[in-house]
Protein backbone atom coordinates (compact mmCIF):
# COMPACT_ATOMS: atom_id res chain seq x y z
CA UNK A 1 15.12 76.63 206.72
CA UNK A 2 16.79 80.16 208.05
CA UNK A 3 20.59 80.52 207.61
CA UNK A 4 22.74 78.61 209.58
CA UNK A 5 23.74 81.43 211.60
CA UNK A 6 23.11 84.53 212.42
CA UNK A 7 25.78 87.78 213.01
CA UNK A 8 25.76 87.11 216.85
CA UNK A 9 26.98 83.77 216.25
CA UNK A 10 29.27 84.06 213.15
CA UNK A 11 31.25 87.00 214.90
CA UNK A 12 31.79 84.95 218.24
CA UNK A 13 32.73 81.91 215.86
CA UNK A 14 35.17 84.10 214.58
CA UNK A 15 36.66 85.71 217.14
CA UNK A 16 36.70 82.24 218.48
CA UNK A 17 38.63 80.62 215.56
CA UNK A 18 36.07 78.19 215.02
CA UNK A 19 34.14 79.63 211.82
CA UNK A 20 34.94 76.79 209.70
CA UNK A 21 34.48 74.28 212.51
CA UNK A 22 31.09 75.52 213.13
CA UNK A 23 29.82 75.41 209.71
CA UNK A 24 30.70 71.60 209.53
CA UNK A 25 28.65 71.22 212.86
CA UNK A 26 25.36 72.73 211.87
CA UNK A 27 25.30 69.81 209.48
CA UNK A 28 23.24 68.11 212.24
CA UNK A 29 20.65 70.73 212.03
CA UNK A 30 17.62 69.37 210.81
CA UNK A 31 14.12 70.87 210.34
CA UNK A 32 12.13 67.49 211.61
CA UNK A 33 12.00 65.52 214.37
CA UNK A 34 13.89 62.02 213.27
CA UNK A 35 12.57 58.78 214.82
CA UNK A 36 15.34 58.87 217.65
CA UNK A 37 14.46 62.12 219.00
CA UNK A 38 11.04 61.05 219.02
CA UNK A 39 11.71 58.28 220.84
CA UNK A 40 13.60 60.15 223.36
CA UNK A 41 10.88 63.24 223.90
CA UNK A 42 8.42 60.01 224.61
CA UNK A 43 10.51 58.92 227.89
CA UNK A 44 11.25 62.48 229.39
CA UNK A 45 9.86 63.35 232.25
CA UNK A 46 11.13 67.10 232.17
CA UNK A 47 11.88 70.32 229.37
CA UNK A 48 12.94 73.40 229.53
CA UNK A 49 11.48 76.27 227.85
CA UNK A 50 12.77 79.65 226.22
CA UNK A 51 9.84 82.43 225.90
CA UNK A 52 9.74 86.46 225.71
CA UNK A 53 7.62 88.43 227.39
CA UNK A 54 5.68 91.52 225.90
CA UNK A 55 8.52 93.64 226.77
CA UNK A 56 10.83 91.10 225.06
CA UNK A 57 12.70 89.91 228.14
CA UNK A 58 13.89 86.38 227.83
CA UNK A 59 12.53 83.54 230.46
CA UNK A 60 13.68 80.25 231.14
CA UNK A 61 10.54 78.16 232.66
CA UNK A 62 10.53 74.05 232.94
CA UNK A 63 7.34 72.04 232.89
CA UNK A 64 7.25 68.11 234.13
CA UNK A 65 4.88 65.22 234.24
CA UNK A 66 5.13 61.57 233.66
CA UNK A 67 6.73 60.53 230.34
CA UNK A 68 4.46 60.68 227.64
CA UNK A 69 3.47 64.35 228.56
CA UNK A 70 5.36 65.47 225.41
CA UNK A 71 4.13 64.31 222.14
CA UNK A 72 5.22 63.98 218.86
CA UNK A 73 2.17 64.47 216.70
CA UNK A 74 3.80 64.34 213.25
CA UNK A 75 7.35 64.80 212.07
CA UNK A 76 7.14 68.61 212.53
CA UNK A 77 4.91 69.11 215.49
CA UNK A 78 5.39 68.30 218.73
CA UNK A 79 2.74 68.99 221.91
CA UNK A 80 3.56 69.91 225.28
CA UNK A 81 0.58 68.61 227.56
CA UNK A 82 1.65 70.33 230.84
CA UNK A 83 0.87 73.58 232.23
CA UNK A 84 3.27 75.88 234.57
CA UNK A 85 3.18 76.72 237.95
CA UNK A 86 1.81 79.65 239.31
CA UNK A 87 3.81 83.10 239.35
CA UNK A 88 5.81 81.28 236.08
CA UNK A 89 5.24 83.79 233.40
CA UNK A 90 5.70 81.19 230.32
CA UNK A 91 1.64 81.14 229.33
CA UNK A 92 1.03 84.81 229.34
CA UNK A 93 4.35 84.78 227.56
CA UNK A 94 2.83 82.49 225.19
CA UNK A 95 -0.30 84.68 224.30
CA UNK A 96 1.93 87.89 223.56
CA UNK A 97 4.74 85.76 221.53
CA UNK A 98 5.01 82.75 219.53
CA UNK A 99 8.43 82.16 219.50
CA UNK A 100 10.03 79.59 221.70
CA UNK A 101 13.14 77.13 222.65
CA UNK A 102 13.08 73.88 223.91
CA UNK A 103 15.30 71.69 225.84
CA UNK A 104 14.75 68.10 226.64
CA UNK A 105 17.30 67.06 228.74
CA UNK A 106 17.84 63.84 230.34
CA UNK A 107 20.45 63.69 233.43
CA UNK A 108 20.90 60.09 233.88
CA UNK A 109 22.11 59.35 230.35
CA UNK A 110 23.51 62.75 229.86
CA UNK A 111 21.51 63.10 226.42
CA UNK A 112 19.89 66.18 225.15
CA UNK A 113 18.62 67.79 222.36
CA UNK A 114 17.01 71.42 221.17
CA UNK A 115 13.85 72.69 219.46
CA UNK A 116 13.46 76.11 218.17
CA UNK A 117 10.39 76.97 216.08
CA UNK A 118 6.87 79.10 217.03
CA UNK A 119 4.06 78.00 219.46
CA UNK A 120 0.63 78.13 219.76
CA UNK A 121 -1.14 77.38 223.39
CA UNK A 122 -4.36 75.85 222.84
CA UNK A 123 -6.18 73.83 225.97
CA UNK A 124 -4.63 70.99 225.34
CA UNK A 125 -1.15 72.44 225.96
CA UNK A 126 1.53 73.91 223.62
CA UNK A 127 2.11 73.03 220.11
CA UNK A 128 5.20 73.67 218.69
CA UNK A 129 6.24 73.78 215.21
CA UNK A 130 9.93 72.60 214.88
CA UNK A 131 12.10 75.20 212.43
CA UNK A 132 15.34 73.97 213.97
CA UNK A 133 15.93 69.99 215.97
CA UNK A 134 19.35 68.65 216.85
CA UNK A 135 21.31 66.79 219.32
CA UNK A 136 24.11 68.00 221.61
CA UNK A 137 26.85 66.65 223.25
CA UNK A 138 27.17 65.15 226.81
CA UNK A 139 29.26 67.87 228.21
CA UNK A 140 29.26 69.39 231.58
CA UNK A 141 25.71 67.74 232.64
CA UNK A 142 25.66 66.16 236.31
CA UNK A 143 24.40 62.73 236.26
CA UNK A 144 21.35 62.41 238.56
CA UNK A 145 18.74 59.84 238.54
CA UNK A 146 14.95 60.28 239.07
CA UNK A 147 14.02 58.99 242.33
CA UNK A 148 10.37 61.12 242.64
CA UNK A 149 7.79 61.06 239.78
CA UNK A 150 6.44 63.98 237.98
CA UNK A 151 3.03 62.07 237.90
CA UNK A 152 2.14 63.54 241.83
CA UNK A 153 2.90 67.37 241.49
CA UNK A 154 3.22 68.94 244.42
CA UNK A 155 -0.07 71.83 245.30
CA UNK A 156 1.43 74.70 247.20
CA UNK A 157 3.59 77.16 245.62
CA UNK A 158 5.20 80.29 247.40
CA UNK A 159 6.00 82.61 244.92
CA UNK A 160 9.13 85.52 246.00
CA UNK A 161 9.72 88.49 243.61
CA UNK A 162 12.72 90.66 243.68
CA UNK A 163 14.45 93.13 241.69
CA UNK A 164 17.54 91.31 243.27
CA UNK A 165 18.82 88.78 244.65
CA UNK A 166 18.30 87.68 248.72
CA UNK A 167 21.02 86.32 250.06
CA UNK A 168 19.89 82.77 250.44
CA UNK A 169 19.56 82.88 246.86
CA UNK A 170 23.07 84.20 246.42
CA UNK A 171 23.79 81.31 248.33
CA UNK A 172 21.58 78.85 246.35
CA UNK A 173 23.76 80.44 242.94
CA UNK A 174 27.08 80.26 244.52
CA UNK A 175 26.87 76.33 245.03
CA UNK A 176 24.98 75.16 241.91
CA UNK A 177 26.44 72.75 239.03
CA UNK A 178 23.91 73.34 236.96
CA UNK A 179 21.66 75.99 235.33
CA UNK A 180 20.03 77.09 232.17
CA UNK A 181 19.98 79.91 229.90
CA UNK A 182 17.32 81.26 227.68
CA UNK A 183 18.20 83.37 224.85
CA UNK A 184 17.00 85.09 221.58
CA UNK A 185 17.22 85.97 218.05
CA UNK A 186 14.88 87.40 215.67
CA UNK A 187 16.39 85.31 212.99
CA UNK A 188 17.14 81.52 214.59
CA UNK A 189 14.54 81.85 217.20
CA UNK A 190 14.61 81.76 220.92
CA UNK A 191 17.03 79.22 222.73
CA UNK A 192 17.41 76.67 225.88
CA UNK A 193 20.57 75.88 226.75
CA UNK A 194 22.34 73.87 229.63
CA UNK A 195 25.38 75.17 231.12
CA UNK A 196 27.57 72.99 234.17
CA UNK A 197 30.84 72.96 236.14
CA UNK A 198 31.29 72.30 239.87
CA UNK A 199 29.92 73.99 242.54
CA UNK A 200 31.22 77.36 242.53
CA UNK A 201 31.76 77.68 238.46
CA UNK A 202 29.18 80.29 238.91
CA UNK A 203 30.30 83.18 240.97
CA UNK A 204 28.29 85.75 242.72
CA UNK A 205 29.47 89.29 242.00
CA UNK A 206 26.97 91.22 244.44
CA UNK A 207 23.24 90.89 245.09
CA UNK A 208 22.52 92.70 241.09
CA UNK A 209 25.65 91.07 239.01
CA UNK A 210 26.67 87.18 238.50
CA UNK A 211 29.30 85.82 236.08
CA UNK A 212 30.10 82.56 235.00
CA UNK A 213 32.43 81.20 232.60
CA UNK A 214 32.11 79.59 228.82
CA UNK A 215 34.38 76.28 228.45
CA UNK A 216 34.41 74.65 225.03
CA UNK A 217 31.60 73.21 223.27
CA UNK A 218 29.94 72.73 220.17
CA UNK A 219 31.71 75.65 218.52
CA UNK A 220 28.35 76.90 217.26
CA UNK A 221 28.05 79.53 219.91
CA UNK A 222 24.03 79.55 220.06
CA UNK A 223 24.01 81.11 223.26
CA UNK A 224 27.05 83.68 223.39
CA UNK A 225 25.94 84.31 219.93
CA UNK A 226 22.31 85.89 221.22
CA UNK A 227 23.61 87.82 223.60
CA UNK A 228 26.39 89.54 221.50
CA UNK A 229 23.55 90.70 219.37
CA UNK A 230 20.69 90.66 222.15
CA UNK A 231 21.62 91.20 225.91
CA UNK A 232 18.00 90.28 226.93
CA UNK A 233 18.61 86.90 228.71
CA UNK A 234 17.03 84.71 231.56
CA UNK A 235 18.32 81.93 233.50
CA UNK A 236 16.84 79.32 235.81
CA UNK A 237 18.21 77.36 238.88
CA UNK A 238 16.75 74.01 240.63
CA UNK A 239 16.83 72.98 243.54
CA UNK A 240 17.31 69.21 242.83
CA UNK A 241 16.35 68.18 246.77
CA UNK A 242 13.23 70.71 247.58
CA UNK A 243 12.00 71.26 244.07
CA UNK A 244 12.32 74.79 244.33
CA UNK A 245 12.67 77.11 240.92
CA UNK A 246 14.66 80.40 240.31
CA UNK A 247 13.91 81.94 237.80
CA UNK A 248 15.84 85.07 236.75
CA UNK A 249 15.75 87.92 233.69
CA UNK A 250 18.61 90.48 233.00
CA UNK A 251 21.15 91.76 230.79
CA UNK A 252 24.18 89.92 230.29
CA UNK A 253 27.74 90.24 227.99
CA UNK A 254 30.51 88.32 226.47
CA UNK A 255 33.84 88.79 228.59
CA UNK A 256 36.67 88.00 226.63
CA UNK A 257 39.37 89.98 229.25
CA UNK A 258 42.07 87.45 229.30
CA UNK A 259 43.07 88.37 232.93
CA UNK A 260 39.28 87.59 233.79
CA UNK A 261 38.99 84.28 232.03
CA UNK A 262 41.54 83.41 233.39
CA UNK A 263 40.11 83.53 237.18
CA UNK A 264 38.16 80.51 235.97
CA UNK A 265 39.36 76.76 235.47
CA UNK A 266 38.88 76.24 231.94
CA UNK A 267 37.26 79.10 230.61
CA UNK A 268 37.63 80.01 227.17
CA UNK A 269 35.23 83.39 227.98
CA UNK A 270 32.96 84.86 230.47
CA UNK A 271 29.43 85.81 230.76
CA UNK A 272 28.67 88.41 233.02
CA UNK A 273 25.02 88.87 233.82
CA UNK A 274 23.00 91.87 235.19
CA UNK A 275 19.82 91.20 237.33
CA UNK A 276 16.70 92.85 236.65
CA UNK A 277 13.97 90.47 237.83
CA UNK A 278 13.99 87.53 239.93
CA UNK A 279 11.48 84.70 240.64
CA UNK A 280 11.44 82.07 243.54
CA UNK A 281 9.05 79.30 243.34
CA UNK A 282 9.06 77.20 246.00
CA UNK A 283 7.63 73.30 245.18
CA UNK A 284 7.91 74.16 241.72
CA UNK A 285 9.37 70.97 240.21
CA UNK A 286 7.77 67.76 241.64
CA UNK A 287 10.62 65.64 240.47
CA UNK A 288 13.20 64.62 242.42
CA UNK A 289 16.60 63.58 241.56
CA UNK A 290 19.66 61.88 243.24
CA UNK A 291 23.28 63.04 242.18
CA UNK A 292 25.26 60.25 241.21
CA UNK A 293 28.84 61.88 239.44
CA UNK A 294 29.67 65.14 238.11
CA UNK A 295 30.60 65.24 234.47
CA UNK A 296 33.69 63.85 233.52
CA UNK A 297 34.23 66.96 231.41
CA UNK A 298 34.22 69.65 234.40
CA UNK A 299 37.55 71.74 234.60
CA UNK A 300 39.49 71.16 237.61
């Protein structure tokens, strides 16, 4: 296996004060998938996908169908038998890179766990070859419960490009609890990540800029690690009622201003994230959830 870490992440551990902390973490790193998280990837009905494009921008794309639409096929492969929606750029992403980040994530139970490693799209659908597996905590995830199947997926798409965002999707940002964040390094691979808070934790800067904040987590500082060595980053909203997808690529930094963190409930830093692309997909996600309780673990 790679290092532990890479620089990005071992200078925001440190700056952090959480270098040793960290290192006792990554013990649950593993290399294969255990019997547990193959049992878990069998039930989900939804993952979330890290992916560059040729000019090494960093998308976030999720892909859904009944459980059973991931496979394990032995210990270090998995196979993802679902294709995107159109105007998602994750398969031509595929053909020009073979890096990638998953995220199964399930928001009933409030379990989740992480594969990085390299892909290969085939007919069948995506094979993956895990380099890094592991579990994460609970934190910050919104219970909701499936109430729609993945097994009837919806057939019409619109499909909205901007360079920035409309104001119904400022809007659509400014009230979300939830959203994930793709990132990348050249040495640990790309990465999927979940981020949460109440409605608002995200705030809308102007129609180019967004920032959010960073509350505490597993100390390992996957995500804030990428970007402090690689600003390339994409994120991606749901719509949890309509289905629809935003999908969004930019440039994005650590804040660690202690006036500015401290604008936000329980922020230990700030992310502030510069829009370059965005993608609306409307029907995109044929699931359907219904919210139950936010996370115990929100700051108030």
């Amino acid at each position: 296996m790679k290092p532990k870490f890479h620089s990005g992440e071992i200078a925001v551990q440190t700056r952090a004060g959480v270098r040793s902390t960290a290192e006792r973490v990554a013990g649950v790193i593993r290399s294969t998938l255990p019997p547990v998280a193959q049992d878990f990837l069998a039930t989900q009905q939804m993952v979330v996908l890290a992916t560059l494009d040729k000019n090494s921008r960093v998308w976030a794309s999720i892909l859904t169908d009944k459980p059973g639409f991931i496979q394990v096929v032995d210990e270090r492969t998995m196979l993802i038998d679902a294709k995107p929606v159109p105007g998602d750029p994750l398969n031509e992403n595929l053909k020009n890179r073979d890096e990638i980040g998953v995220l199964a994530i399930e928001f009933a139970t409030r379990r989740r766990m992480k594969v990085k490693g390299k892909s290969q799209l085939k007919e069948d659908g995506i094979y993956i070859h895990a380099e890094r597996v592991y579990a994460l905590c609970p934190k910050y995830i919104q219970s909701r419960e499936v109430v729609v199947s993945a097994a009837k997926p919806k057939v019409s798409h619109d499909v909205r490009r901007n360079n920035s965002l409309t104001q119904v999707q400022q809007n659509w940002i400014a009230r979300a609890d939830t959203f994930f964040i793709a990132s990348f390094h050249p040495e640990t691979g790309a990465d999927a990540s979940h981020r949460g808070g109440y409605p608002g934790f995200v705030r809308v800067l102007n129609e180019g800029k967004i920032i959010f904040p960073d509350y505490s987590g597993n100390n390992m500082f996957n995500t804030l690690g990428n970007i402090t060595a690689n600003l390339n980053v994409g994120l991606l909203f749901i719509d949890f009622e309509s289905g629809g997808t935003l999908q969004i690529v930019g440039r994005a930094k650590v804040v660690w201003d202690k006036d500015r963190v401290a604008e936000f409930a329980g922020a230990e830093r700030l992310v502030e994230f510069e829009i370059e692309q965005a993608i609306e997909t409307s029907g995109a996600v044929p699931l359907g959830w219904r919210f139950m309780e936010y996370s115990p673990f929100n700051p108030v």
